[in-house]
C-alpha atoms as a PDB file:
ATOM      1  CA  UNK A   1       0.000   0.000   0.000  1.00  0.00           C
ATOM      2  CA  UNK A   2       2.703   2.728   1.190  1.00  0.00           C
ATOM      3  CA  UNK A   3       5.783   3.265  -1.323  1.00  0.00           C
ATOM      4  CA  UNK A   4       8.039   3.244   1.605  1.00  0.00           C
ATOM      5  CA  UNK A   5      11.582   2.371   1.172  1.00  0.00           C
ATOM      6  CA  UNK A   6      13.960   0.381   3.299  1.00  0.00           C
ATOM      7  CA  UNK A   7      16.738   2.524   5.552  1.00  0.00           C
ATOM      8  CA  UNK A   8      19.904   1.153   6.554  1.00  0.00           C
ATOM      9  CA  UNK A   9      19.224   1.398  10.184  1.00  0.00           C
ATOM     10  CA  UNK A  10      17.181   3.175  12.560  1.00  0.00           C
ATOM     11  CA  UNK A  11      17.776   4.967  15.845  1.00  0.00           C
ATOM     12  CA  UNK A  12      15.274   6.374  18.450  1.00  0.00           C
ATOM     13  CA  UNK A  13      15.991   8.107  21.307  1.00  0.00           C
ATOM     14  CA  UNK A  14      13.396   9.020  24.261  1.00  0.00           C
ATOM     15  CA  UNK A  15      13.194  12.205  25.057  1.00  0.00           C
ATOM     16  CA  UNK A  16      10.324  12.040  27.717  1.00  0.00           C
ATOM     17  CA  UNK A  17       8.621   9.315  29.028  1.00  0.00           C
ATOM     18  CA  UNK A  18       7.137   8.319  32.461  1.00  0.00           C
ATOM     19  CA  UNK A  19       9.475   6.597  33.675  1.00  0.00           C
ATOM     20  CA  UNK A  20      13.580   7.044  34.686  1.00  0.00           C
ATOM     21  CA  UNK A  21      15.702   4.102  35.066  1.00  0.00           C
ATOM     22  CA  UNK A  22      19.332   4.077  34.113  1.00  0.00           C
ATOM     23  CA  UNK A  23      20.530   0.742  36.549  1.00  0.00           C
ATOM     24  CA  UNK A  24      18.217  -1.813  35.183  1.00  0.00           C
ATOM     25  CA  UNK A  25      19.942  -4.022  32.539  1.00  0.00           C
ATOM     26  CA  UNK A  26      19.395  -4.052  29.123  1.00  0.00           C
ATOM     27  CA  UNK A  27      20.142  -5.770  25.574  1.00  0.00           C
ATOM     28  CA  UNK A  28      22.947  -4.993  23.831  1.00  0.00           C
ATOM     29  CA  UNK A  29      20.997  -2.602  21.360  1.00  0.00           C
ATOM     30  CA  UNK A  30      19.657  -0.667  24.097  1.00  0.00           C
ATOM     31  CA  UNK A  31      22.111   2.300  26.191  1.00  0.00           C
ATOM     32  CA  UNK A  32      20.747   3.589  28.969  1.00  0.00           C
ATOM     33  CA  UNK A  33      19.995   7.341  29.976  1.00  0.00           C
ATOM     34  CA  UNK A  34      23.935   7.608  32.083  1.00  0.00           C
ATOM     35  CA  UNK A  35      25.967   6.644  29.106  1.00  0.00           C
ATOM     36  CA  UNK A  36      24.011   9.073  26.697  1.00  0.00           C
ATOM     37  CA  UNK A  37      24.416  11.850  29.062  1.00  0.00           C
ATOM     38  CA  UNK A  38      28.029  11.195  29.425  1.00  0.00           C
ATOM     39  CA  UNK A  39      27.763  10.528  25.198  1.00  0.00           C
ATOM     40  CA  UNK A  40      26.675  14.292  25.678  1.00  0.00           C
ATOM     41  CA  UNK A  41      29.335  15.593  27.390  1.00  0.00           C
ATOM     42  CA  UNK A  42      28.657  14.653  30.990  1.00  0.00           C
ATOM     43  CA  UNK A  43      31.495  14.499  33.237  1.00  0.00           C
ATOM     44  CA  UNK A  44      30.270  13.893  36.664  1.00  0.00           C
ATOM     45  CA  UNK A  45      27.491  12.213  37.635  1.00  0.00           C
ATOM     46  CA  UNK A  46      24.660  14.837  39.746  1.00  0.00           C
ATOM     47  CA  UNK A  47      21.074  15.166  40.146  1.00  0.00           C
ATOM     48  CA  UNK A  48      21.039  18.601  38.009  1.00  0.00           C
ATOM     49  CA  UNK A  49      22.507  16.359  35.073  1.00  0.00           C
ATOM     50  CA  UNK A  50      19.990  13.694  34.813  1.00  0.00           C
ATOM     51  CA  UNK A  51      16.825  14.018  32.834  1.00  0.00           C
ATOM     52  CA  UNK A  52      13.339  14.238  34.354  1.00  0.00           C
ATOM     53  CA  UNK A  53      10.683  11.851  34.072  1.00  0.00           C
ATOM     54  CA  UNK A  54       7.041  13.088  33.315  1.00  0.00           C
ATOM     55  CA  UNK A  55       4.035  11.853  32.061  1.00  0.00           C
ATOM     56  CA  UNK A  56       3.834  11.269  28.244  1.00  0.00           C
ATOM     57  CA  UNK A  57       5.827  10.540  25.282  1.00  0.00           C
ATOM     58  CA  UNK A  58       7.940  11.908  22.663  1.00  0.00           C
ATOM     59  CA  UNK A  59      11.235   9.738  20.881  1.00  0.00           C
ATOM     60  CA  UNK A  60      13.312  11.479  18.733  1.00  0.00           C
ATOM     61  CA  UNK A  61      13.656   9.053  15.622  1.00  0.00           C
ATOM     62  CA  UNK A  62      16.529   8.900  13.409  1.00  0.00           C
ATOM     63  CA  UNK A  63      16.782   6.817  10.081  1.00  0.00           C
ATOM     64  CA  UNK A  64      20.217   6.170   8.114  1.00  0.00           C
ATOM     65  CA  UNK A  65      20.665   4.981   3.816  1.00  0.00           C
ATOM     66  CA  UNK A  66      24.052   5.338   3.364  1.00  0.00           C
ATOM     67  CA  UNK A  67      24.772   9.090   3.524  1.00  0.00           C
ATOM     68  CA  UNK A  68      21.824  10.030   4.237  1.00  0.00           C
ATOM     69  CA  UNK A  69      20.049  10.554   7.218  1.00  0.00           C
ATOM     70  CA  UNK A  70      16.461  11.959   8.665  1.00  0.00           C
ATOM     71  CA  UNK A  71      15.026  12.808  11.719  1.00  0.00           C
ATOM     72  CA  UNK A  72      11.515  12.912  12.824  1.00  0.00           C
ATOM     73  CA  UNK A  73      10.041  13.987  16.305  1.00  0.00           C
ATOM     74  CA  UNK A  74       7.160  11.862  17.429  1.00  0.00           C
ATOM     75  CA  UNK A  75       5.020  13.554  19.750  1.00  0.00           C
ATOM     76  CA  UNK A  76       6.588  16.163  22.157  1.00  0.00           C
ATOM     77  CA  UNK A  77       5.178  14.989  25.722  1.00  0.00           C
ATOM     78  CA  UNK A  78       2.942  16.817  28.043  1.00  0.00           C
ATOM     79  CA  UNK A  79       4.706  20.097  29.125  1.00  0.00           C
ATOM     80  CA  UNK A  80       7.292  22.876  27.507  1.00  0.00           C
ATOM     81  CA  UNK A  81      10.128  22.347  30.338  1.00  0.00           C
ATOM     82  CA  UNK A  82      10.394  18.895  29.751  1.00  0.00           C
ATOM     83  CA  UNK A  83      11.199  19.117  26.041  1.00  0.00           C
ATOM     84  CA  UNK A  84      14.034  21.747  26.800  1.00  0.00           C
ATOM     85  CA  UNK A  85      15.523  20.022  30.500  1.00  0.00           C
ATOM     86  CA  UNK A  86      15.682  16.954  28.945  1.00  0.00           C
ATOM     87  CA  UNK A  87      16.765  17.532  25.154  1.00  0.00           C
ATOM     88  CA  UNK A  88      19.711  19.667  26.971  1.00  0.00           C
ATOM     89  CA  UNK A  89      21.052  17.138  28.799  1.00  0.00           C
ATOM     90  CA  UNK A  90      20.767  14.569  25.703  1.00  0.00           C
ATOM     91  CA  UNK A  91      22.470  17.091  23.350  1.00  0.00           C
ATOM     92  CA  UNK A  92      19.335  16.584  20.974  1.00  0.00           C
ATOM     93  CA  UNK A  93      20.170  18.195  17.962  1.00  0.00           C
ATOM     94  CA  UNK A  94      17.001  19.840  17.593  1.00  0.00           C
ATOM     95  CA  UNK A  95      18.091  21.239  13.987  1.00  0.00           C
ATOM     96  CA  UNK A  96      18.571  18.242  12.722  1.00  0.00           C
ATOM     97  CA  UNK A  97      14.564  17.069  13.181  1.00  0.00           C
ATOM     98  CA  UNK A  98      12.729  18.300   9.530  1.00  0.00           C
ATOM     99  CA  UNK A  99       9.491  16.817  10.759  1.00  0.00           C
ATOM    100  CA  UNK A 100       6.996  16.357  13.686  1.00  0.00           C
ATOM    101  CA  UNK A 101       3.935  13.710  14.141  1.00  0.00           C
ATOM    102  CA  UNK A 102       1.459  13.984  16.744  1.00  0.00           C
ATOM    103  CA  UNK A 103       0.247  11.139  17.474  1.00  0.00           C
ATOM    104  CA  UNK A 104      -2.925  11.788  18.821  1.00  0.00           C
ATOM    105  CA  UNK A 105      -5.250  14.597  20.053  1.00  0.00           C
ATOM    106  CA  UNK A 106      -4.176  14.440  24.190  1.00  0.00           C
ATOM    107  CA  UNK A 107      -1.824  17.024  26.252  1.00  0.00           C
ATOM    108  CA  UNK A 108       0.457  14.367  27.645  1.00  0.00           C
ATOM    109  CA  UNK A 109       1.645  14.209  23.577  1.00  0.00           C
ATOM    110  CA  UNK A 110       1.220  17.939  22.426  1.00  0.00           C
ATOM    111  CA  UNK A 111       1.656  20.021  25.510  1.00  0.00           C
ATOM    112  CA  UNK A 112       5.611  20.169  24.841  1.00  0.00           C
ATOM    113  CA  UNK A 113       5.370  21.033  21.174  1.00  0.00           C
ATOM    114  CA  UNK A 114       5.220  24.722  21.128  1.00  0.00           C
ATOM    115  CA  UNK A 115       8.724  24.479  22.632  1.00  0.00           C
ATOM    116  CA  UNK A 116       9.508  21.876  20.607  1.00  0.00           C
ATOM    117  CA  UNK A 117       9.465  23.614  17.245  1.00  0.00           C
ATOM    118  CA  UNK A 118      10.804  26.784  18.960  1.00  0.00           C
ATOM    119  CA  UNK A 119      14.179  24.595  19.607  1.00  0.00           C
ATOM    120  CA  UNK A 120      13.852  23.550  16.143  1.00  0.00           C
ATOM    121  CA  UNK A 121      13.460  26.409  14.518  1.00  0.00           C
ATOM    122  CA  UNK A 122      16.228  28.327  16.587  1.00  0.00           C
ATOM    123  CA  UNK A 123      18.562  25.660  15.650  1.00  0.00           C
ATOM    124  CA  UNK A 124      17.614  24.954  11.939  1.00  0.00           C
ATOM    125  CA  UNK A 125      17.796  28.803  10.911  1.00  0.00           C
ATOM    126  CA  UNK A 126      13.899  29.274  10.910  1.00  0.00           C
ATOM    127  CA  UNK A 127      13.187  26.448   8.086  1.00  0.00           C
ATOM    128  CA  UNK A 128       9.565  25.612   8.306  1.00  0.00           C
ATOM    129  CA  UNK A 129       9.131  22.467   9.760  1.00  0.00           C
ATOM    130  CA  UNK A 130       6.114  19.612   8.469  1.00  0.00           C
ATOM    131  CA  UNK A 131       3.890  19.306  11.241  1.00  0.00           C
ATOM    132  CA  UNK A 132       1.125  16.174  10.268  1.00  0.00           C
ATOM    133  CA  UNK A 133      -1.720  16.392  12.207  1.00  0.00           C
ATOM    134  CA  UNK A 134      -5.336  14.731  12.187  1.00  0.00           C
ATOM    135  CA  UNK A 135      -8.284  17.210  11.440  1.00  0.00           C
ATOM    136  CA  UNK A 136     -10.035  15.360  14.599  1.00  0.00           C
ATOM    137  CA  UNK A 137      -7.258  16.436  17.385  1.00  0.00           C
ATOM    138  CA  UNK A 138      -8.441  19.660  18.352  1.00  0.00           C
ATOM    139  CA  UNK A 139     -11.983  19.400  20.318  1.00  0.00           C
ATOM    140  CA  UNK A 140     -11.642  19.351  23.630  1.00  0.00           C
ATOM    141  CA  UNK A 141     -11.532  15.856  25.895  1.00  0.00           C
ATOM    142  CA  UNK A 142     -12.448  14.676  29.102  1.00  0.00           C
ATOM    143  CA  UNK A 143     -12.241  11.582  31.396  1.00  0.00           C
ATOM    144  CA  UNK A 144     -15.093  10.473  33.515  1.00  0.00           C
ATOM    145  CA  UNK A 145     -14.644  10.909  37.349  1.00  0.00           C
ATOM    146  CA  UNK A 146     -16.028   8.542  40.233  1.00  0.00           C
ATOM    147  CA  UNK A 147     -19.455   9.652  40.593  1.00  0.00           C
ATOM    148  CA  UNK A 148     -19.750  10.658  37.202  1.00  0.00           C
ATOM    149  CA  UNK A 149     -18.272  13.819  36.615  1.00  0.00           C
ATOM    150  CA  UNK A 150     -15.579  14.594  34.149  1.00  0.00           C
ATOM    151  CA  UNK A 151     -12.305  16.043  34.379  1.00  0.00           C
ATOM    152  CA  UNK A 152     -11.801  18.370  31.322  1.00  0.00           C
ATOM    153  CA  UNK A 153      -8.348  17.875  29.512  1.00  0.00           C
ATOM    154  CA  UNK A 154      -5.896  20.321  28.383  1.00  0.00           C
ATOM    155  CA  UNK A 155      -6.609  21.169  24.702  1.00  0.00           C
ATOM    156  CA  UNK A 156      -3.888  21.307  22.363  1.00  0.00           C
ATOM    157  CA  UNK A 157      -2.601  23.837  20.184  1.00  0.00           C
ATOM    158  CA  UNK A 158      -4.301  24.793  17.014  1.00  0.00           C
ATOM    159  CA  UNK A 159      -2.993  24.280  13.507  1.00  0.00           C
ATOM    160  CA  UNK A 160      -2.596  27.797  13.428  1.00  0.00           C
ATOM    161  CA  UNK A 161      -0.693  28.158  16.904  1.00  0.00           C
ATOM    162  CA  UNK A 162       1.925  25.502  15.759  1.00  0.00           C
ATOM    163  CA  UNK A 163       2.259  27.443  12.484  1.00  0.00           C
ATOM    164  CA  UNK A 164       3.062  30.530  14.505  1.00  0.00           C
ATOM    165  CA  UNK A 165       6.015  28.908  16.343  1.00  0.00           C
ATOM    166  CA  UNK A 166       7.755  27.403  12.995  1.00  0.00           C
ATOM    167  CA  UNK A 167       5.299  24.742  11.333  1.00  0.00           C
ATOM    168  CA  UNK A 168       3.870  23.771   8.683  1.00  0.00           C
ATOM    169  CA  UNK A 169       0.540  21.984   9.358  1.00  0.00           C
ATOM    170  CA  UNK A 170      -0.544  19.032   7.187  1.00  0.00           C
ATOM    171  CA  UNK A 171      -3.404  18.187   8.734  1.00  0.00           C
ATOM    172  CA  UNK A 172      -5.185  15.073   7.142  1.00  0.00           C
ATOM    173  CA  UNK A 173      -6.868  11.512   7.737  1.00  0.00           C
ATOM    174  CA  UNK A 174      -4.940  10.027   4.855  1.00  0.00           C
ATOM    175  CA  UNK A 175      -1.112   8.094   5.120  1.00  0.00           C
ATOM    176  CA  UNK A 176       1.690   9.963   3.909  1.00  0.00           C
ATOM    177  CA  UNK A 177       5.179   8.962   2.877  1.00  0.00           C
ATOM    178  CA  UNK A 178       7.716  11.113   3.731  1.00  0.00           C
ATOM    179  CA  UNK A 179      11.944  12.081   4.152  1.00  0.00           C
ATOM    180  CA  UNK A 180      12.931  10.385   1.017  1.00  0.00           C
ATOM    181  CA  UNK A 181      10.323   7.427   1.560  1.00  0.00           C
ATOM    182  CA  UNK A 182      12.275   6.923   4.937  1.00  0.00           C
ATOM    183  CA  UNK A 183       9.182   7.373   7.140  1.00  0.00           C
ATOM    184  CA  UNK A 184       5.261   5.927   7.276  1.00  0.00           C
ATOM    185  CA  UNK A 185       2.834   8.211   8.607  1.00  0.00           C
ATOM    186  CA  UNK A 186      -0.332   5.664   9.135  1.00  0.00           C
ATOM    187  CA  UNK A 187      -4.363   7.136   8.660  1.00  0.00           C
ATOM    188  CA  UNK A 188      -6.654   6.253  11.129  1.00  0.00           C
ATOM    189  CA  UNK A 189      -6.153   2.695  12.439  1.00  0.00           C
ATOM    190  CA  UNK A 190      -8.989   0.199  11.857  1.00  0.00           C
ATOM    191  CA  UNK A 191     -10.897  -1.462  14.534  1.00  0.00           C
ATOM    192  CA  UNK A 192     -10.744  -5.203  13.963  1.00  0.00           C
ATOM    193  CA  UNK A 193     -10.015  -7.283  17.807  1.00  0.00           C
ATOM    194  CA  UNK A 194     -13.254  -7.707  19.844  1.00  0.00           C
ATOM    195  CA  UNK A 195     -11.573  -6.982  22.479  1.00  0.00           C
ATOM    196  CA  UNK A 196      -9.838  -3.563  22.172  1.00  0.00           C
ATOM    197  CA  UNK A 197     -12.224  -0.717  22.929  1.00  0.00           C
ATOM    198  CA  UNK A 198     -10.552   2.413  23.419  1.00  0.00           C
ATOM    199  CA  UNK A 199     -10.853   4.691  25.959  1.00  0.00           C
ATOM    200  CA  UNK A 200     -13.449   3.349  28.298  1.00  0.00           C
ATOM    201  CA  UNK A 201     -14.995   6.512  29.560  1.00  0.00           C
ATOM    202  CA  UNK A 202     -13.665   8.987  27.326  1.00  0.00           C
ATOM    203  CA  UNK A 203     -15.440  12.123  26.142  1.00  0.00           C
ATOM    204  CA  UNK A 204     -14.867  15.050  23.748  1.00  0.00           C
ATOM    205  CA  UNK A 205     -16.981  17.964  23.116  1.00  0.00           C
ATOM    206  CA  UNK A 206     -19.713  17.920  21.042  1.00  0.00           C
ATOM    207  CA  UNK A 207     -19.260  20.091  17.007  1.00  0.00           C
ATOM    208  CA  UNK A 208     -20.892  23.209  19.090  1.00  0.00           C
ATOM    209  CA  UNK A 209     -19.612  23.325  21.930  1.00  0.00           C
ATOM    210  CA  UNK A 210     -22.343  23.061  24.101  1.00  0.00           C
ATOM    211  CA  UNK A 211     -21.934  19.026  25.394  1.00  0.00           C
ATOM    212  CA  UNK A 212     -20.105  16.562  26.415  1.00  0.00           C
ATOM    213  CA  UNK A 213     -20.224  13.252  23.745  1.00  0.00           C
ATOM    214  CA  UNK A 214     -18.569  10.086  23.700  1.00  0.00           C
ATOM    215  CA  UNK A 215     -15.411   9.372  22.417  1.00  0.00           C
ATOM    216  CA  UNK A 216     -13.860   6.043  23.546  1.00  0.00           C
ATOM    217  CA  UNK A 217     -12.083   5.178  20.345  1.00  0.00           C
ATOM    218  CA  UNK A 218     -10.182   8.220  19.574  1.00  0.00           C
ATOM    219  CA  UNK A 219      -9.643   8.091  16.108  1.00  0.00           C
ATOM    220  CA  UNK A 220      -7.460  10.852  15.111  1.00  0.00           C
ATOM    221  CA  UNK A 221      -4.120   8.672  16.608  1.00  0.00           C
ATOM    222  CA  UNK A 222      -1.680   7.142  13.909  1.00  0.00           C
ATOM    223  CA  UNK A 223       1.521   5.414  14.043  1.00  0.00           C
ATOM    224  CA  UNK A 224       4.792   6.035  12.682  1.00  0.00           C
ATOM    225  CA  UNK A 225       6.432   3.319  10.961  1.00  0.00           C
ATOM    226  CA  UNK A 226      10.158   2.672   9.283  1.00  0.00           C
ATOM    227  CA  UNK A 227      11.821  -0.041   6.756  1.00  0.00           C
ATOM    228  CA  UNK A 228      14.598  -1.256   8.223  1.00  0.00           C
ATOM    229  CA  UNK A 229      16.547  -4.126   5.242  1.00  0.00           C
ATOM    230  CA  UNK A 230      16.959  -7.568   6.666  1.00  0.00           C
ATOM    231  CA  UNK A 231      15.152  -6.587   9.567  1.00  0.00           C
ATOM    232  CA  UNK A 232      11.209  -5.536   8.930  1.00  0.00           C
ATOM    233  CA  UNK A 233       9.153  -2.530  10.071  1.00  0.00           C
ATOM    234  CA  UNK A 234       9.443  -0.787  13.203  1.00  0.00           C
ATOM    235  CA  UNK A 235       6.413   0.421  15.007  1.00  0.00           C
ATOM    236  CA  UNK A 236       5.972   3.597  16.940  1.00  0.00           C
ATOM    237  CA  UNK A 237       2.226   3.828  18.489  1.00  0.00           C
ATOM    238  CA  UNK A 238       2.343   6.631  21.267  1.00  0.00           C
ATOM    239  CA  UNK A 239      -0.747   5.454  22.764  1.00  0.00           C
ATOM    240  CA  UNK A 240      -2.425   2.622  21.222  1.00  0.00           C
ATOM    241  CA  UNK A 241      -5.907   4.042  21.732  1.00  0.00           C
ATOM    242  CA  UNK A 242      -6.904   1.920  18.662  1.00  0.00           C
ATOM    243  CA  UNK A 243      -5.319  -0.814  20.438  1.00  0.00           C
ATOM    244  CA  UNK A 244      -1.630  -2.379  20.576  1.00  0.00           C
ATOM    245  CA  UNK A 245      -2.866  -4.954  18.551  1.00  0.00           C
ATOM    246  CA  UNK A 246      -5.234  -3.564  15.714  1.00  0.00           C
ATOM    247  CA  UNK A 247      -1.613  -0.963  15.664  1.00  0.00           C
ATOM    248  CA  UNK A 248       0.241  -4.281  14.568  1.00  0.00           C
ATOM    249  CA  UNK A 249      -2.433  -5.354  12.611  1.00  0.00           C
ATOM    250  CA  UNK A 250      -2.943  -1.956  10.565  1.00  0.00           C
ATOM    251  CA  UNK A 251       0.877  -1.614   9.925  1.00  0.00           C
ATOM    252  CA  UNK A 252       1.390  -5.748   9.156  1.00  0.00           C
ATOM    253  CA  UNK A 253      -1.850  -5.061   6.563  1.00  0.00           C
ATOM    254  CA  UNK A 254      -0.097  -1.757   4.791  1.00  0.00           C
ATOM    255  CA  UNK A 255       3.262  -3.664   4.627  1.00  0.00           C
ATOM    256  CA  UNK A 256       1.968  -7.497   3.544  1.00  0.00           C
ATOM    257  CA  UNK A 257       5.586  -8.315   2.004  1.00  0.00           C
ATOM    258  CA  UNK A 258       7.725  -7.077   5.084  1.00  0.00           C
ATOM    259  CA  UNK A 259       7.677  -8.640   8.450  1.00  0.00           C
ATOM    260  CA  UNK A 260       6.999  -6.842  11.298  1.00  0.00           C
ATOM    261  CA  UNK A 261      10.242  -6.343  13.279  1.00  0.00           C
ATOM    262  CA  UNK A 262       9.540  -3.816  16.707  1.00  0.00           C
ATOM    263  CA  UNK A 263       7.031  -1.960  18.567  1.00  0.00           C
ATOM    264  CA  UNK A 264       7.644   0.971  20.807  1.00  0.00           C
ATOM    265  CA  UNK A 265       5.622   3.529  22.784  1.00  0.00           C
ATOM    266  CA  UNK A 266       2.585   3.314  25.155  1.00  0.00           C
ATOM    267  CA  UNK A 267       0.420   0.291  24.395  1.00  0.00           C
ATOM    268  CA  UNK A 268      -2.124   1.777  27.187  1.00  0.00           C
ATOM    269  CA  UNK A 269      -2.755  -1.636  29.258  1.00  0.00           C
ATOM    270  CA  UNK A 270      -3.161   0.244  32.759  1.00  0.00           C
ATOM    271  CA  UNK A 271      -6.242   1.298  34.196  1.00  0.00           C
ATOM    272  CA  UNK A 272      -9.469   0.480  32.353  1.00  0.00           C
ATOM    273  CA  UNK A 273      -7.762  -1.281  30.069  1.00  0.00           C
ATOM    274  CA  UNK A 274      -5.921  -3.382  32.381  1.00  0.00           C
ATOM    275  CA  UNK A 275      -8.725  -6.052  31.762  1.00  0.00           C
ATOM    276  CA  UNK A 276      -7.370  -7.156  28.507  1.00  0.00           C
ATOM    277  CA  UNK A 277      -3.776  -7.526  29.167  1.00  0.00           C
ATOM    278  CA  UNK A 278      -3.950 -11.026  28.668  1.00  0.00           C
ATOM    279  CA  UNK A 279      -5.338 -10.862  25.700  1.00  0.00           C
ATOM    280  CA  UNK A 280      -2.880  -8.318  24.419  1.00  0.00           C
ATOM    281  CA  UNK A 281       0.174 -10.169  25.460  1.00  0.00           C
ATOM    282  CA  UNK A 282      -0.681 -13.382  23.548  1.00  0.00           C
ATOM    283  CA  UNK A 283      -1.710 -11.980  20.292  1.00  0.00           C
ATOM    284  CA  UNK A 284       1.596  -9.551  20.408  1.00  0.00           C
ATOM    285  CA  UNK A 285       3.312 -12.865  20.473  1.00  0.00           C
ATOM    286  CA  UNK A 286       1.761 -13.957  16.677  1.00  0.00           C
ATOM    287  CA  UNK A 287       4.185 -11.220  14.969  1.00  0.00           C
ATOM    288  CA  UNK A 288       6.972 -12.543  15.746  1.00  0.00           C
ATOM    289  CA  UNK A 289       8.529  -9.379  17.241  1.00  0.00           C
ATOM    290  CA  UNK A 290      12.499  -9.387  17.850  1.00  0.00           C
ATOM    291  CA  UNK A 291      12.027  -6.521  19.729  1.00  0.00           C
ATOM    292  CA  UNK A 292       8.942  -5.078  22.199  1.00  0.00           C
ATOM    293  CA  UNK A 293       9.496  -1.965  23.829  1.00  0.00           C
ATOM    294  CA  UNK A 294       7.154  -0.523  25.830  1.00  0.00           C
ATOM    295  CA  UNK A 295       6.281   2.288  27.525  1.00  0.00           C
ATOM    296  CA  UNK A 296       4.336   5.526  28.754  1.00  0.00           C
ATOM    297  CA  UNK A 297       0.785   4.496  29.343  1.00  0.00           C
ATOM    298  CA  UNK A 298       1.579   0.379  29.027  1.00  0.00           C
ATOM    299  CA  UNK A 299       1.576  -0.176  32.886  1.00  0.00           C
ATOM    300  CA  UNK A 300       3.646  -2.306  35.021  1.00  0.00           C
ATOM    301  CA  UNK A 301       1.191  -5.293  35.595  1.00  0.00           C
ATOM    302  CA  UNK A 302       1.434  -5.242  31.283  1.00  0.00           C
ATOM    303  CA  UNK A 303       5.163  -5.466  31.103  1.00  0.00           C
ATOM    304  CA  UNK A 304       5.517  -7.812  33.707  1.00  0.00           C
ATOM    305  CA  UNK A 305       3.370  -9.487  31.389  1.00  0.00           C
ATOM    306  CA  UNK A 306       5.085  -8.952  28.386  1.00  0.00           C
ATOM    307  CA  UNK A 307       8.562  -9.829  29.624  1.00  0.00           C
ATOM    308  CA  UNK A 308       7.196 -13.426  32.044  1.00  0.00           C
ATOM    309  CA  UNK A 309       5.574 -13.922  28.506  1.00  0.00           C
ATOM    310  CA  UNK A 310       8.825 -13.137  25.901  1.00  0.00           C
ATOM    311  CA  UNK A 311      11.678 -12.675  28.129  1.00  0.00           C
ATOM    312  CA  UNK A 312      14.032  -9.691  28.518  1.00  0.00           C
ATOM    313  CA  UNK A 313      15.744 -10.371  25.580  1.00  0.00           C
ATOM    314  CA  UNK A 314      13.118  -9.165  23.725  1.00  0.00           C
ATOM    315  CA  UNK A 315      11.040  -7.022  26.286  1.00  0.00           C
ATOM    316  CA  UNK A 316      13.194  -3.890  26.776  1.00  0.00           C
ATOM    317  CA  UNK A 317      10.604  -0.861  28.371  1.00  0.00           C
ATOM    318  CA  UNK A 318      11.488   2.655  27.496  1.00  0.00           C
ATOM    319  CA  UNK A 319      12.788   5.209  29.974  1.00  0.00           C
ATOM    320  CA  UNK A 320      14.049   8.616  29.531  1.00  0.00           C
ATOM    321  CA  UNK A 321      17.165   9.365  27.425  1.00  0.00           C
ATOM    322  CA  UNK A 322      17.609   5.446  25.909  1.00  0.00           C
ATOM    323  CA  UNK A 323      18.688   4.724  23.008  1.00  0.00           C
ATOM    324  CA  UNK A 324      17.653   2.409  20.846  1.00  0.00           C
ATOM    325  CA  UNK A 325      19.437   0.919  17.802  1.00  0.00           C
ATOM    326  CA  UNK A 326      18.405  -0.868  15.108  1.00  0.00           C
END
């Protein structure tokens, strides 16, 4: 389906995520947050040197073909300091990034992005940067509240406040193809499990304004997605709204000659959702993955899962400022 082309090798680094943990073990593709900082020029080990953890996501993916080499930001995480405290400390070469995806319509995702592009665009000279966005991100959300109230969520920034800090906003439902066929931007991800149903709860305003309506399957998020030769495709899904598994199953169906290879990001098992964990685990195992990394909103009882299920060879979770290689 996608004209995507095969890189020679792929590297993503996390720039925010919930979790900090640089004293666990890890497989040899995998270096933790302390050697990238010292990669970065750190020469003595503080708390003022280390990143912060905070709640939500954003990698920092990079994709090599011989001389070549692209970068795309994948969601920018909830808040502006985190984007700057942490991309300081992991030398992030913010001019080197020529595109953003958002992921999804939620603050812990697109609260950091203003900043985000400011870095950019301070370090890249002011060259507009591709923003791709979904048209249905921007009405506001909320999540229910014992009782039966709801909490109202952050909204995001507009199309037009992204294009005031640097952007260019491609906002569409459809797949795109971009950086020299390097990187898959999916469309909305079909709904095919019985089992996966969102966002239990979930609620986003109504087209005037005026209500509250439900919204449990959030379909404005996408995936990101890259070739890697002799390996397969790589999977980022920030949240897996749609579901970890209909993710797999979308990007397995727009690639049916490639194998998959990874997944990384939040495959939202906790809370609500906590109920199908089983479920999740074993059907993750019929793609063959050589890698599962996860993350964010997955949830501890899920990775224990995961890793009692496929062992820490394959099971590495994300945590601020590791790098992964591929």
């Amino acid at each position: 389906m996608a004209l995507l082309e095969a890189v020679d090798r792929l590297e993503f680094q996390v720039l925010i995520d919930n979790v900090t943990d640089s004293l666990s073990t890890a497989p040899p593709n995998v270096t933790l947050e302390w050697p990238a900082l010292m990669r970065a020029g750190m020469r003595q080990l503080s708390g003022k040197c280390q990143c912060c953890a905070n709640h939500g996501l954003s990698l920092v993916v990079r994709a090599f073909r011989g001389t070549q080499c692209h970068a795309v930001l994948f969601d920018a995480g909830p808040v502006e300091f985190a984007v700057e405290y942490n991309g300081t400390r992991l030398g992030v070469d913010f001019g080197s990034i020529e595109a953003v995806v958002l992921s999804h319509g939620h603050w812990d995702h697109a609260g950091g992005l203003p900043t985000a592009l400011e870095l950019i665009e301070k370090a890249n000279g002011s060259r507009p940067i591709p923003c791709y966005l979904h048209p249905g991100m921007f009405r506001q959300r909320a999540l229910p509240l014992p009782g039966g109230k709801l909490l109202p969520i952050q909204e995001i920034p507009s199309p037009d406040d992204l294009a005031n800090k640097g952007a260019v906003p491609i906002v569409t439902t459809e797949p795109q193809v971009i950086l020299n066929e390097m990187f898959f931007v999916s469309g909305e991800i079909p709904r095919v499990t019985s089992y996966e149903k969102g966002f239990p709860g979930h609620k986003r305003r109504s087209e005037d304004g005026k209500s509250w309506e439900d919204d449990p399957l959030i379909v404005d998020e996408r995936f990101l997605a890259a070739h890697v030769k002799n390996k397969g495709i790589v999977v980022f899904t920030a949240c897996s709204h749609a579901g970890v598994v209909n993710v797999l199953k979308h990007a397995q169906s727009s690639f049916p000659s490639t194998p998959l290879h990874a997944v990384a990001g939040g495959f939202h098992l906790a809370g609500g959702n906590e109920t199908i964990i089983a479920e999740s685990v074993r059907d993750i195992g019929t793609f063959g993955l050589a890698q599962i990394a996860p993350g964010h909103c997955t949830g501890w009882r899920a990775v224990n899962a995961l890793v009692s299920a496929y062992g820490d060879s394959v099971v590495a979770p994300l945590a601020v400022g590791k790098i992964f290689a591929i």
